[in-house]
C-alpha atoms as a PDB file:
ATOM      1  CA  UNK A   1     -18.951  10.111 -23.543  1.00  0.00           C
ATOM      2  CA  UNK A   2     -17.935  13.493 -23.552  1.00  0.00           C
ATOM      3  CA  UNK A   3     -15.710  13.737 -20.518  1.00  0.00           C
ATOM      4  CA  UNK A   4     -13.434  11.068 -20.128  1.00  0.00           C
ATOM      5  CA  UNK A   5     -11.606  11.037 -15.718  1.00  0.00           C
ATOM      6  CA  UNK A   6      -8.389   9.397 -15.561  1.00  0.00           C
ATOM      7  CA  UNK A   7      -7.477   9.420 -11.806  1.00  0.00           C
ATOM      8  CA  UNK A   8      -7.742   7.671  -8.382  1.00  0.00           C
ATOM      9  CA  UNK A   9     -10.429   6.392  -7.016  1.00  0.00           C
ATOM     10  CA  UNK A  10      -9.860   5.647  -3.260  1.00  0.00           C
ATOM     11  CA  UNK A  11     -10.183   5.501   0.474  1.00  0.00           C
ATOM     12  CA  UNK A  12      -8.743   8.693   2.835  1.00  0.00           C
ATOM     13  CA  UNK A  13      -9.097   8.979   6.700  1.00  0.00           C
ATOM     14  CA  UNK A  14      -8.500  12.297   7.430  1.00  0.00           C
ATOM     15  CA  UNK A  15      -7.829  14.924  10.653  1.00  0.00           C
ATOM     16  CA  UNK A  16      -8.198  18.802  11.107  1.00  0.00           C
ATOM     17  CA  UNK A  17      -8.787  20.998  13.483  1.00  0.00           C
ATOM     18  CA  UNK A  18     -12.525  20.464  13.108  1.00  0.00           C
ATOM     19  CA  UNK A  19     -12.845  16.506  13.726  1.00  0.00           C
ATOM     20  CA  UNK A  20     -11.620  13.279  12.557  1.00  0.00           C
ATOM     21  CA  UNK A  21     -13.090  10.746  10.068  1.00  0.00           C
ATOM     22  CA  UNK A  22     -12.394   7.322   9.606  1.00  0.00           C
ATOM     23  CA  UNK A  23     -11.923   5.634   6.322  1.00  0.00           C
ATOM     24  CA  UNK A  24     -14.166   7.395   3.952  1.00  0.00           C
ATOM     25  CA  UNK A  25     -14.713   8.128   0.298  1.00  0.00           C
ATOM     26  CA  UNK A  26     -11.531  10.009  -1.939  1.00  0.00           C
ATOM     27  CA  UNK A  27      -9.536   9.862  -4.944  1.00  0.00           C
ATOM     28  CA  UNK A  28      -8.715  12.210  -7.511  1.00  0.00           C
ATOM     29  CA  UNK A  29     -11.110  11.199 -10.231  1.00  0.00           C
ATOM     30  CA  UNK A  30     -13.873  10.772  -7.487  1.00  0.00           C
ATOM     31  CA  UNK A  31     -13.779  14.380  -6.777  1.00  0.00           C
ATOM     32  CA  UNK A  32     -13.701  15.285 -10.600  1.00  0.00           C
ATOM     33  CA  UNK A  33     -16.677  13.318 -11.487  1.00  0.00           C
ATOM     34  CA  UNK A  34     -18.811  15.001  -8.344  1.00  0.00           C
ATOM     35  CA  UNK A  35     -17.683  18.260  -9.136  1.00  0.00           C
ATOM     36  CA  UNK A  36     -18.667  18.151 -12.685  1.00  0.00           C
ATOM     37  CA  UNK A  37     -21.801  16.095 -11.873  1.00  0.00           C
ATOM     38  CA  UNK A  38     -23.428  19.335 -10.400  1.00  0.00           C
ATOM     39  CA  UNK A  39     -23.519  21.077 -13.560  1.00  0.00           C
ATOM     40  CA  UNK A  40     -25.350  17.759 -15.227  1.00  0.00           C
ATOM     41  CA  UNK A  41     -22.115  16.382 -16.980  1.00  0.00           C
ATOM     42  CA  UNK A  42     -22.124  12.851 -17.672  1.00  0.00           C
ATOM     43  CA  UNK A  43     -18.839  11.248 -17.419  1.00  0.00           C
ATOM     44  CA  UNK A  44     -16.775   8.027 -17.330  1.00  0.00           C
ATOM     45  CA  UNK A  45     -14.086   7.328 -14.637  1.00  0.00           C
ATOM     46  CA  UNK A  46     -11.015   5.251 -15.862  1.00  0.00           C
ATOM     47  CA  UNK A  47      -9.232   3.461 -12.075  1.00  0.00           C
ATOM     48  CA  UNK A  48      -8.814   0.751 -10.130  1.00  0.00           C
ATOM     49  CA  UNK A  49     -10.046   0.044  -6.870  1.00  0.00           C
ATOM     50  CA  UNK A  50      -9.364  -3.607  -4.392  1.00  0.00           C
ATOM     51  CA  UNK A  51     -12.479  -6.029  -3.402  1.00  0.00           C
ATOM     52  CA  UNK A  52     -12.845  -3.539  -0.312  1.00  0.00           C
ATOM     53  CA  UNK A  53     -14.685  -0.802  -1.978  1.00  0.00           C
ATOM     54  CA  UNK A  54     -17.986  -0.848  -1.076  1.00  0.00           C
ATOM     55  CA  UNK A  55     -20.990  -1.097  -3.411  1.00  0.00           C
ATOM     56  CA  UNK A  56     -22.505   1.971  -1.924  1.00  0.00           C
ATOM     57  CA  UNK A  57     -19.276   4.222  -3.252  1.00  0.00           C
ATOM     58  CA  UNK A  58     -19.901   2.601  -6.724  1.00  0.00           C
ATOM     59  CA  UNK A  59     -23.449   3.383  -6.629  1.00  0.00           C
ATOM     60  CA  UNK A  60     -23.423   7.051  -5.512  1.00  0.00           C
ATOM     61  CA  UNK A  61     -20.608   7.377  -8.458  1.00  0.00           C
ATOM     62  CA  UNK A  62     -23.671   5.991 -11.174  1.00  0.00           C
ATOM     63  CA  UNK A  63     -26.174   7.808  -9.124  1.00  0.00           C
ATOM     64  CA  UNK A  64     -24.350  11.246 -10.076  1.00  0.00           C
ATOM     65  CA  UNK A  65     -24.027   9.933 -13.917  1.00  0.00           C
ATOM     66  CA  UNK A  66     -20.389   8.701 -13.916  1.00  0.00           C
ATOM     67  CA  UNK A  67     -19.873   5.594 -15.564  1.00  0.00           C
ATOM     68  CA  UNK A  68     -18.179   2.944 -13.769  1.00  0.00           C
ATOM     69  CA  UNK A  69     -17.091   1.175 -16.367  1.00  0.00           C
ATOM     70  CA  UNK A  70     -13.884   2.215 -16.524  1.00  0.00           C
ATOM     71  CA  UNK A  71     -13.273   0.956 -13.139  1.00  0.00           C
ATOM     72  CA  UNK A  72     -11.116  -1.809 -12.498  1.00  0.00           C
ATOM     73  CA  UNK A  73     -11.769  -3.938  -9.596  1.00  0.00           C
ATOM     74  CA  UNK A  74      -9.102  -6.182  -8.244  1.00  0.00           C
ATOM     75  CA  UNK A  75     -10.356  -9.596  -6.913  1.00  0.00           C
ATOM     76  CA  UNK A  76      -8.329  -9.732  -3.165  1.00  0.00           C
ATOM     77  CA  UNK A  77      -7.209  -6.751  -3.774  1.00  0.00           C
ATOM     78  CA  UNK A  78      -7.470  -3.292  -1.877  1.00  0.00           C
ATOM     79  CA  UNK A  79      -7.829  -0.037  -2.669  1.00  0.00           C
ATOM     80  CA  UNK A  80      -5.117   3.211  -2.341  1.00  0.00           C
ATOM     81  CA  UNK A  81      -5.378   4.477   1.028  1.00  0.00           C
ATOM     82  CA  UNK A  82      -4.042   7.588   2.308  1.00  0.00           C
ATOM     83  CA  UNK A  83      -4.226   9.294   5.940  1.00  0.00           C
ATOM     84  CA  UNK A  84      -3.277  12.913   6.672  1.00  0.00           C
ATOM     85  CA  UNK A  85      -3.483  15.458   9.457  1.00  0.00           C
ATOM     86  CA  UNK A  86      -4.007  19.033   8.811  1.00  0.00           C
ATOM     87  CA  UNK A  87      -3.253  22.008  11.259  1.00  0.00           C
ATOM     88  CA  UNK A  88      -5.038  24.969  12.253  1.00  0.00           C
ATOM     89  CA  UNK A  89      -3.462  26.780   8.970  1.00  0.00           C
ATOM     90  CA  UNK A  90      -4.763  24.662   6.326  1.00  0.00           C
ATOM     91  CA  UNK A  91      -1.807  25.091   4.102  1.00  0.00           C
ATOM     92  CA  UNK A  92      -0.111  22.866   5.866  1.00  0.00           C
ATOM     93  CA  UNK A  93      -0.404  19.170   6.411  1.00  0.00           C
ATOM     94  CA  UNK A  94       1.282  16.023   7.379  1.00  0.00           C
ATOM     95  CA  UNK A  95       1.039  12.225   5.731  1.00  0.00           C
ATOM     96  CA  UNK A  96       0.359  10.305   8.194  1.00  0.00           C
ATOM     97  CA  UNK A  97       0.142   6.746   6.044  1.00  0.00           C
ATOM     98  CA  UNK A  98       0.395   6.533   2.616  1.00  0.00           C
ATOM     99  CA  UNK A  99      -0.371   2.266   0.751  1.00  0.00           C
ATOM    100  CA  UNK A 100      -0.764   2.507  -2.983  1.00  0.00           C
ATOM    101  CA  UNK A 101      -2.169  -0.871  -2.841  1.00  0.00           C
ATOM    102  CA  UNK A 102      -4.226  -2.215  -6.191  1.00  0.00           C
ATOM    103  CA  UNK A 103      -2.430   1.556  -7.604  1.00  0.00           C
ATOM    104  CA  UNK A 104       0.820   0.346  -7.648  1.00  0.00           C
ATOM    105  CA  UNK A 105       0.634  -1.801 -10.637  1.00  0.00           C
ATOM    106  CA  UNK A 106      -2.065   0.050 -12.212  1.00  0.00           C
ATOM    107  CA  UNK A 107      -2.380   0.355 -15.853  1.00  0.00           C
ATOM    108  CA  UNK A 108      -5.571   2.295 -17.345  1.00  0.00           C
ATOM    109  CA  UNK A 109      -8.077   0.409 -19.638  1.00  0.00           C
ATOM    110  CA  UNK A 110     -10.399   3.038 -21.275  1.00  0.00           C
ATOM    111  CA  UNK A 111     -13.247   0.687 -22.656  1.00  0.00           C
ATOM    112  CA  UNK A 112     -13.776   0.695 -26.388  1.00  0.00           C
ATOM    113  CA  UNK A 113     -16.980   2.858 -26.408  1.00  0.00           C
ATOM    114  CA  UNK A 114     -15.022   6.056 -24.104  1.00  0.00           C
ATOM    115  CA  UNK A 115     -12.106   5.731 -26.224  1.00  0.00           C
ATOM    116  CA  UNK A 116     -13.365   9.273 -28.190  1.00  0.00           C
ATOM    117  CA  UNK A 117     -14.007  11.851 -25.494  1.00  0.00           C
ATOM    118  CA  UNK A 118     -14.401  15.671 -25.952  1.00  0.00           C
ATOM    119  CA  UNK A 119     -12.031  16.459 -23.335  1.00  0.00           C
ATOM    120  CA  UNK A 120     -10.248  14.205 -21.260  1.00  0.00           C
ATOM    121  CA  UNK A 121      -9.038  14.758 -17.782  1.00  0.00           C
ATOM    122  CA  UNK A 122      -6.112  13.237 -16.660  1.00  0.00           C
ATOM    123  CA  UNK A 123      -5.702  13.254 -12.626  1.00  0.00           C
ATOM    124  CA  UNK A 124      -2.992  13.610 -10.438  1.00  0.00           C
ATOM    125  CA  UNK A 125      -1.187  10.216 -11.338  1.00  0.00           C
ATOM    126  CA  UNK A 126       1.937   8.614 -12.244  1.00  0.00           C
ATOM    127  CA  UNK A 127       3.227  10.719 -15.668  1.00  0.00           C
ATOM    128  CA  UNK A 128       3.375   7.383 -17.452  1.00  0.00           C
ATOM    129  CA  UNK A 129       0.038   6.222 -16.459  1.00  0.00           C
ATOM    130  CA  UNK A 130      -1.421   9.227 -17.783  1.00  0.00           C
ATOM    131  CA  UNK A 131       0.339   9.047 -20.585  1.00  0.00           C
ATOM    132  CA  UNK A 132      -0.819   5.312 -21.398  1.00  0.00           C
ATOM    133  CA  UNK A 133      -4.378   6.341 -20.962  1.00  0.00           C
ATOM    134  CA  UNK A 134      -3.758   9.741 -23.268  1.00  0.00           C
ATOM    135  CA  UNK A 135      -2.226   6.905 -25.961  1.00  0.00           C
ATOM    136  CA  UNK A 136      -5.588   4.816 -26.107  1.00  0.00           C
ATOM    137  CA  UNK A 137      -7.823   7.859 -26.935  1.00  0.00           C
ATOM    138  CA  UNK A 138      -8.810   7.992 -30.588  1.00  0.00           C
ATOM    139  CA  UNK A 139      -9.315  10.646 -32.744  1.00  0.00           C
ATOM    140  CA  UNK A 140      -7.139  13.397 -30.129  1.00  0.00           C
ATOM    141  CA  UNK A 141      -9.541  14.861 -27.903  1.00  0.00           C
ATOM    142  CA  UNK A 142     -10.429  18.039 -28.311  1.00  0.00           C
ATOM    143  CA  UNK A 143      -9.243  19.060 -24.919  1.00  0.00           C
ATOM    144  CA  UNK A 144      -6.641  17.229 -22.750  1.00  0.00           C
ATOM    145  CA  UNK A 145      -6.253  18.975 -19.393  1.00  0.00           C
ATOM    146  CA  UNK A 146      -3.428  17.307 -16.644  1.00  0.00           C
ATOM    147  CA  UNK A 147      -2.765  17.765 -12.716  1.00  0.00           C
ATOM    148  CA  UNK A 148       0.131  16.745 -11.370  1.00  0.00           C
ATOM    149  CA  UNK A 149       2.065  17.637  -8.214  1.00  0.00           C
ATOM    150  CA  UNK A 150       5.395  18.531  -6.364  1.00  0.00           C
ATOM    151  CA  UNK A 151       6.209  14.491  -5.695  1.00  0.00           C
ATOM    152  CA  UNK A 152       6.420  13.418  -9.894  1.00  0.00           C
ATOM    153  CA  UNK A 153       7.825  16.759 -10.505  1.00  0.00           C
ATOM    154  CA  UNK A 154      10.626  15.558  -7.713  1.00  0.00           C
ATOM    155  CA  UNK A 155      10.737  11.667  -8.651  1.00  0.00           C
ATOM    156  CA  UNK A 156       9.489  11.395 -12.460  1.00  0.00           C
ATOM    157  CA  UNK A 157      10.189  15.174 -13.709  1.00  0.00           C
ATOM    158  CA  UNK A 158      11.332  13.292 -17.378  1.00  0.00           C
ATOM    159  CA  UNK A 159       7.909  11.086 -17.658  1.00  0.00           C
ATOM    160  CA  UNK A 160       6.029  14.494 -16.529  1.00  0.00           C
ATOM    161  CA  UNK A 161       7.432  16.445 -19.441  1.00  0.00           C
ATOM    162  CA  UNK A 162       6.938  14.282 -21.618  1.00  0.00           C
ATOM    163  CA  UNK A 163       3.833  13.960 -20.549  1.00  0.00           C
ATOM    164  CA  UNK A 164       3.499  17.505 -20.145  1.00  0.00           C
ATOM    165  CA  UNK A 165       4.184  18.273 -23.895  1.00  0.00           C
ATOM    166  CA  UNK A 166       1.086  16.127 -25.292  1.00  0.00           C
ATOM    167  CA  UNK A 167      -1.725  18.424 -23.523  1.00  0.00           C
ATOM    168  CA  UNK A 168      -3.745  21.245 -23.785  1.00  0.00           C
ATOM    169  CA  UNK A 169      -3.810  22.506 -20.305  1.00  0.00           C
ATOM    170  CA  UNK A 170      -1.647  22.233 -16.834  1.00  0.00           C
ATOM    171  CA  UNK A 171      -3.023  22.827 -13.725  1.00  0.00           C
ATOM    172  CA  UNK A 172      -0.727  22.983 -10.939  1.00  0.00           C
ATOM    173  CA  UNK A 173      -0.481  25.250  -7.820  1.00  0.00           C
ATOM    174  CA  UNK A 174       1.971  27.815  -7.244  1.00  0.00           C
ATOM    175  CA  UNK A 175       4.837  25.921  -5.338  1.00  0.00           C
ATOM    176  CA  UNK A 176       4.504  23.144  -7.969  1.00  0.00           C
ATOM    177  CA  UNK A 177       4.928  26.061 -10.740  1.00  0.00           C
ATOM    178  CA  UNK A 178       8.606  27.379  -8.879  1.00  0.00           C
ATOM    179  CA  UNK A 179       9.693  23.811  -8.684  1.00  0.00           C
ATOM    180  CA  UNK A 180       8.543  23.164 -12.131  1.00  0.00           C
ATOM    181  CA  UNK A 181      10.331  25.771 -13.811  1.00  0.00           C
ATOM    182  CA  UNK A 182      12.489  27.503 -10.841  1.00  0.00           C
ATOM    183  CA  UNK A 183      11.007  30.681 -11.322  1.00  0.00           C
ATOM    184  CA  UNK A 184       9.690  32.700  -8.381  1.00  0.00           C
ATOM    185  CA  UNK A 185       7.305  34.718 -10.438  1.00  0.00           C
ATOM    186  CA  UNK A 186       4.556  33.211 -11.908  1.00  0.00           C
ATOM    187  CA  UNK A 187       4.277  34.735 -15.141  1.00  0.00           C
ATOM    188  CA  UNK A 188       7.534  34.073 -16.206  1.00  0.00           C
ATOM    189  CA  UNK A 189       7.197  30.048 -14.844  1.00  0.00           C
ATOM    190  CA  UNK A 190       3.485  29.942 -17.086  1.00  0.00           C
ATOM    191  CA  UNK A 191       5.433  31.222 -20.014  1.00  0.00           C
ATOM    192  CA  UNK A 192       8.342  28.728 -19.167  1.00  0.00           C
ATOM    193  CA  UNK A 193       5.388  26.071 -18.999  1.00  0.00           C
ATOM    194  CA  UNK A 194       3.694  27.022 -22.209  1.00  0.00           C
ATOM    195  CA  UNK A 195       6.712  26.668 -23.671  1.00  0.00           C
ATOM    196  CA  UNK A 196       6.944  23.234 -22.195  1.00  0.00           C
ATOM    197  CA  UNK A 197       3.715  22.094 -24.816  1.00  0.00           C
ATOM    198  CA  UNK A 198       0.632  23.447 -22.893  1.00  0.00           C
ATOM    199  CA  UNK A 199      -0.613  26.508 -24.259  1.00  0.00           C
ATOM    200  CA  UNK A 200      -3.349  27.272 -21.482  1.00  0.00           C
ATOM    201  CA  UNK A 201      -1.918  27.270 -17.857  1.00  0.00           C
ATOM    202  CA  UNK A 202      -3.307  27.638 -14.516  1.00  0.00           C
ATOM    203  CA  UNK A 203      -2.135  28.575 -11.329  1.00  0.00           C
ATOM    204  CA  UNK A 204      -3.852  27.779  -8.338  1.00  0.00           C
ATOM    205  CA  UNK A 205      -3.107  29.960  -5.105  1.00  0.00           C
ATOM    206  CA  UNK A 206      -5.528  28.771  -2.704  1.00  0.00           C
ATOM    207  CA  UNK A 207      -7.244  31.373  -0.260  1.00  0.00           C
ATOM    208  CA  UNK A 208      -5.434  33.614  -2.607  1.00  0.00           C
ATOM    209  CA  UNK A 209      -7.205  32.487  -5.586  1.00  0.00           C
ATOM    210  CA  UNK A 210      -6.419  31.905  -9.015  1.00  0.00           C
ATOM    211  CA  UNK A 211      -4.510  32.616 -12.335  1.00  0.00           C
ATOM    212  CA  UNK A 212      -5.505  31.915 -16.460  1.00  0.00           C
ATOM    213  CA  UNK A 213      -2.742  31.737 -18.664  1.00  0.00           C
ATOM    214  CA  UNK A 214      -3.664  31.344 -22.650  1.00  0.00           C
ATOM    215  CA  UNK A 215      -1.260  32.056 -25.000  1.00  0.00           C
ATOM    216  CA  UNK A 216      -1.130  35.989 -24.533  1.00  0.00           C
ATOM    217  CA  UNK A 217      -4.221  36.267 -22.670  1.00  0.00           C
ATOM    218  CA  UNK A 218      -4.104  36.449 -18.640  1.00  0.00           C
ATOM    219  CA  UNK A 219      -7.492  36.193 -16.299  1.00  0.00           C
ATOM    220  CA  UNK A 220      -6.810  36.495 -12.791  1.00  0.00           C
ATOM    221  CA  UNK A 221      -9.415  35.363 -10.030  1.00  0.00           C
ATOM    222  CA  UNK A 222      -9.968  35.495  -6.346  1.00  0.00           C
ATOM    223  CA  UNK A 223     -11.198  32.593  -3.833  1.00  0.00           C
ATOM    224  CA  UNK A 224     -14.484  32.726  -2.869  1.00  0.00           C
ATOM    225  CA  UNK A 225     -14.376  33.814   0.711  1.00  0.00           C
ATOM    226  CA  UNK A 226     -15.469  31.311   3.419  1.00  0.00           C
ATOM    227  CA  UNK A 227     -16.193  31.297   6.981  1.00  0.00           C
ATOM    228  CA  UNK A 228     -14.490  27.987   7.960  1.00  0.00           C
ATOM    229  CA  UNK A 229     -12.661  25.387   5.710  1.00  0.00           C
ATOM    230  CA  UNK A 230     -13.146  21.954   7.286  1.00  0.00           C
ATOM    231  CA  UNK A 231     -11.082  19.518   4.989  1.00  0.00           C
ATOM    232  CA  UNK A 232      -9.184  20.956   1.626  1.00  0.00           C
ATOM    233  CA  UNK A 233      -7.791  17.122   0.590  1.00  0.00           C
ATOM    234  CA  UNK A 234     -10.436  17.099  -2.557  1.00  0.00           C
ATOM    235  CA  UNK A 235      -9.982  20.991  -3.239  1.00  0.00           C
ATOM    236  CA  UNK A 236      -7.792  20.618  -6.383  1.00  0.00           C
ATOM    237  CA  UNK A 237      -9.737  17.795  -7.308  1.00  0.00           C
ATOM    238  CA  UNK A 238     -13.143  19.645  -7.245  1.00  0.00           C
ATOM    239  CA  UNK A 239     -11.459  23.000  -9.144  1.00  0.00           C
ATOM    240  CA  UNK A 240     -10.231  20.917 -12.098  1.00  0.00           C
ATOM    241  CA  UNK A 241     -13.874  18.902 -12.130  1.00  0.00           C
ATOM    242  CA  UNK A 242     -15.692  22.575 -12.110  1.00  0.00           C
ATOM    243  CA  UNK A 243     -13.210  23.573 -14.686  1.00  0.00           C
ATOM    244  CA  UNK A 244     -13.782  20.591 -17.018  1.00  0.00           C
ATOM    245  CA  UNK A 245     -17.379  19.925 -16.631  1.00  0.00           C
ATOM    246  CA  UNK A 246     -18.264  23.272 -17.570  1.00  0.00           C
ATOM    247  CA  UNK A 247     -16.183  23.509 -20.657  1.00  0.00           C
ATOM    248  CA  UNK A 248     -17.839  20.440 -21.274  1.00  0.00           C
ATOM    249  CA  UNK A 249     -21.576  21.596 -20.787  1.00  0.00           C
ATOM    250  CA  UNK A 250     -20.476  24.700 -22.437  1.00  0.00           C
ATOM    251  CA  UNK A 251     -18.878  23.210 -25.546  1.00  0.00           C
ATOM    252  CA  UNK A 252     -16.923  26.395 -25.654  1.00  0.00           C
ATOM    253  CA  UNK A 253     -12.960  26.651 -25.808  1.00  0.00           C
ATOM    254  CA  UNK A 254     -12.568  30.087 -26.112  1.00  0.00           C
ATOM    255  CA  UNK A 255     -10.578  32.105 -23.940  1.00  0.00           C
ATOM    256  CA  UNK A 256     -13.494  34.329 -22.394  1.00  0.00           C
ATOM    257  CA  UNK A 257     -15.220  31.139 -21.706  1.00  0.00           C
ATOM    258  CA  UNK A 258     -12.179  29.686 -20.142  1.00  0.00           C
ATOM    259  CA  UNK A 259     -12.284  32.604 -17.699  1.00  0.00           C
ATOM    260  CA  UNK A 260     -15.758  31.178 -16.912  1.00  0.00           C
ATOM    261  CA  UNK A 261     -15.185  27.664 -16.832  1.00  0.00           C
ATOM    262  CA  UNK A 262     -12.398  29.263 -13.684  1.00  0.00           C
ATOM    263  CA  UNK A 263     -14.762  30.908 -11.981  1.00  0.00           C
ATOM    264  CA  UNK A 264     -17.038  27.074 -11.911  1.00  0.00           C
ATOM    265  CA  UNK A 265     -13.694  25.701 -10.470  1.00  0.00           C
ATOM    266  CA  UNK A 266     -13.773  28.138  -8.091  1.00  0.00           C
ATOM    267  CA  UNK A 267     -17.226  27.840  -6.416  1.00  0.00           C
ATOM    268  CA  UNK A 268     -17.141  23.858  -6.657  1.00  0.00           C
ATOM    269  CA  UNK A 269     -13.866  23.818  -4.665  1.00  0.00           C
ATOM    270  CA  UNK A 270     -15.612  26.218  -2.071  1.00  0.00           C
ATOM    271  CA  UNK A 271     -18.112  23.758  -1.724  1.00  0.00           C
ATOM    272  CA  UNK A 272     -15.752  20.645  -1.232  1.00  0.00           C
ATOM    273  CA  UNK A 273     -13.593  21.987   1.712  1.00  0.00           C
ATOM    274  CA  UNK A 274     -16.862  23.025   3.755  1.00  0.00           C
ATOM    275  CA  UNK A 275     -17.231  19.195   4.705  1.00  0.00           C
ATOM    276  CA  UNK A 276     -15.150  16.021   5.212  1.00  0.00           C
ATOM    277  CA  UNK A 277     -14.290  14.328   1.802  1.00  0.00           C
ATOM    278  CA  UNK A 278     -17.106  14.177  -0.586  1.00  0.00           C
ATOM    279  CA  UNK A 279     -19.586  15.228   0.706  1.00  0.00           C
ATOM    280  CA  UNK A 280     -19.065  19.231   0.712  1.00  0.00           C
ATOM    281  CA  UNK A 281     -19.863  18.181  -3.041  1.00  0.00           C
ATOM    282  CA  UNK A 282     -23.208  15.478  -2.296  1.00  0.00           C
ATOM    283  CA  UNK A 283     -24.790  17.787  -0.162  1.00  0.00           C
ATOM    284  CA  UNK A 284     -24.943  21.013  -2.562  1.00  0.00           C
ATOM    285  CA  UNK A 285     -27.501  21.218  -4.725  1.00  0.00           C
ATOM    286  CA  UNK A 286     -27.856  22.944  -7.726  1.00  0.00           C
ATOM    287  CA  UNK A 287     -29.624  25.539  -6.500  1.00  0.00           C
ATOM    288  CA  UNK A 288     -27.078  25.991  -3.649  1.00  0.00           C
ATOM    289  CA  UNK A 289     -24.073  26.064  -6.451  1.00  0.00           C
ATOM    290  CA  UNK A 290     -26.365  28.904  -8.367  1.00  0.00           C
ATOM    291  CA  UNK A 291     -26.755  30.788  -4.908  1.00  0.00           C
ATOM    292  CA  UNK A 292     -23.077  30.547  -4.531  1.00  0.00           C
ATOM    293  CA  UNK A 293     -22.324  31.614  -8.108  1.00  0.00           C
ATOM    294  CA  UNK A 294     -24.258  35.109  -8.137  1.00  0.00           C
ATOM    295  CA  UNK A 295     -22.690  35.759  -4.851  1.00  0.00           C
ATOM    296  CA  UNK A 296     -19.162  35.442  -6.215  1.00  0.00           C
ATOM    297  CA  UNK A 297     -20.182  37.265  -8.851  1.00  0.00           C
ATOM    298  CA  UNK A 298     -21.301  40.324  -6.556  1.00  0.00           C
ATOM    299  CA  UNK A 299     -17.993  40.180  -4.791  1.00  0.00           C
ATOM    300  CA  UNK A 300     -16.643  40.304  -7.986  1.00  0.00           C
ATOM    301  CA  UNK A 301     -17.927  42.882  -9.997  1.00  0.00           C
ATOM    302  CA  UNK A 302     -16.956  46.457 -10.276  1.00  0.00           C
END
């Protein structure tokens, strides 16, 4: 397996100015999987879900070439459940029920035969859950990239760097970068951050874009410009599965295909917040994501 997801799996209900769902398909490592399925990257998912989750959530996960074997399911268990409201500026949102469920106790089993990924990615989780996962993989991958976010920087920040110091690449959005490092400028937290282990950083900035930091190198992006953003819960999600799945397609690591790999990150998030949940991701095609791409890369050029 050449992408190994270590992440949630789960159930979200969410609210925005545009509608209301009930409980429908989420999870970290569900958005990963779909976002790098629409570039044709087979993966494996490494979770746990309760005797709740339905059969048809497992099967559109196989149906989009993501092993499920990785997936533990809990007999009388059920699976993490969040529910958030967002308001008409999307930046800004409110918990509205939180129940970590079967994810409370969770410890990752990576089966024998996805023990030696390319690149692994390890989703926004507990520090020492990602950690135990990273621990299992055998030889070192040749590309460990982590999410995180402001509440283990808050509640775990000693797990997190230690964490932080066995990968290849951070992703983490600009308010997580200040706390991170207390720096108000983002070079100067990166730098603070490479120093940390990590020597490729990036910053997300939503609507604002993004930022590449590698070593000396620097790339910087812009969002792909969008009429109306419907749900952004899977956004992150999506941008680290466009990342990773075309680095692994690509089999490239270096830096100017990096600044590729972003602008794949890019365009699948841009899909993902068009629709509730998943299915801004199910209901692109490839030929829509290809559409999308050349006209980023019109708004881009110069």
């Amino acid at each position: 397996m050449d992408l190994l997801i270590v992440g949630t799996v789960a159930y979200d209900a969410i609210e925005s100015p545009y509608g209301k769902t009930d409980k429908i398909l989420g999870g970290a490592a569900t958005y990963i999987g779909l976002a790098a399925a629409k570039l044709g990257v087979t993966s494996s998912i490494v979770s746990v879900v309760g005797e709740d989750f339905e059969k048809n959530h497992l099967d559109l996960l196989t149906s989009n070439k993501i092993a499920i074997n990785g997936i533990e399911i809990i007999k009388g268990g059920e699976t993490f459940f969040w529910k958030g409201k967002y308001h008409n500026d999307m930046n800004f949102r409110d918990t509205l029920e939180t129940r970590l469920n079967v994810l409370e106790n969770f410890s990752p089993k990576i089966p024998k035969e996805n023990t030696s990924p390319s690149i692994v990615m390890l989703g926004n989780l507990s520090p020492s859950v990602q950690l135990e996962a990273l621990q299992q993989l055998t030889p070192k991958p040749k590309l460990t990239v982590l999410d995180t976010m402001n509440f283990w920087i808050e509640n775990t920040l000693n797990d997190l760097l230690n964490t932080i110091k066995n990968v290849d690449v951070l992703i983490i959005n600009d308010e997580e970068l200040r706390l991170l490092t207390n720096e108000t400028k983002i070079n100067k937290g990166a730098k603070k951050i490479q120093e940390m282990g990590p020597k490729t950083v990036i910053i997300k900035r939503g609507e604002y874009g993004s930022v590449l930091f590698n070593e000396n190198e620097t790339f910087i992006l812009p969002a792909m410009l969008l009429d109306k953003v419907v749900d952004p819960t899977g956004a992150g999600d999506s941008f680290a599965g466009g990342f990773v799945g075309y680095l692994t397609k690509s089999k490239d690591l270096s830096f100017n295909n990096l600044k590729t790999a972003l602008v794949y990150a890019t365009i699948a998030a841009s899909f993902c917040v068009q629709e509730f949940g998943t299915e801004g991701l199910t209901n692109t095609s490839l030929a829509d994501f290809e559409n999308r791409l050349n006209e980023f890369k019109k708004l881009t050029q110069y």
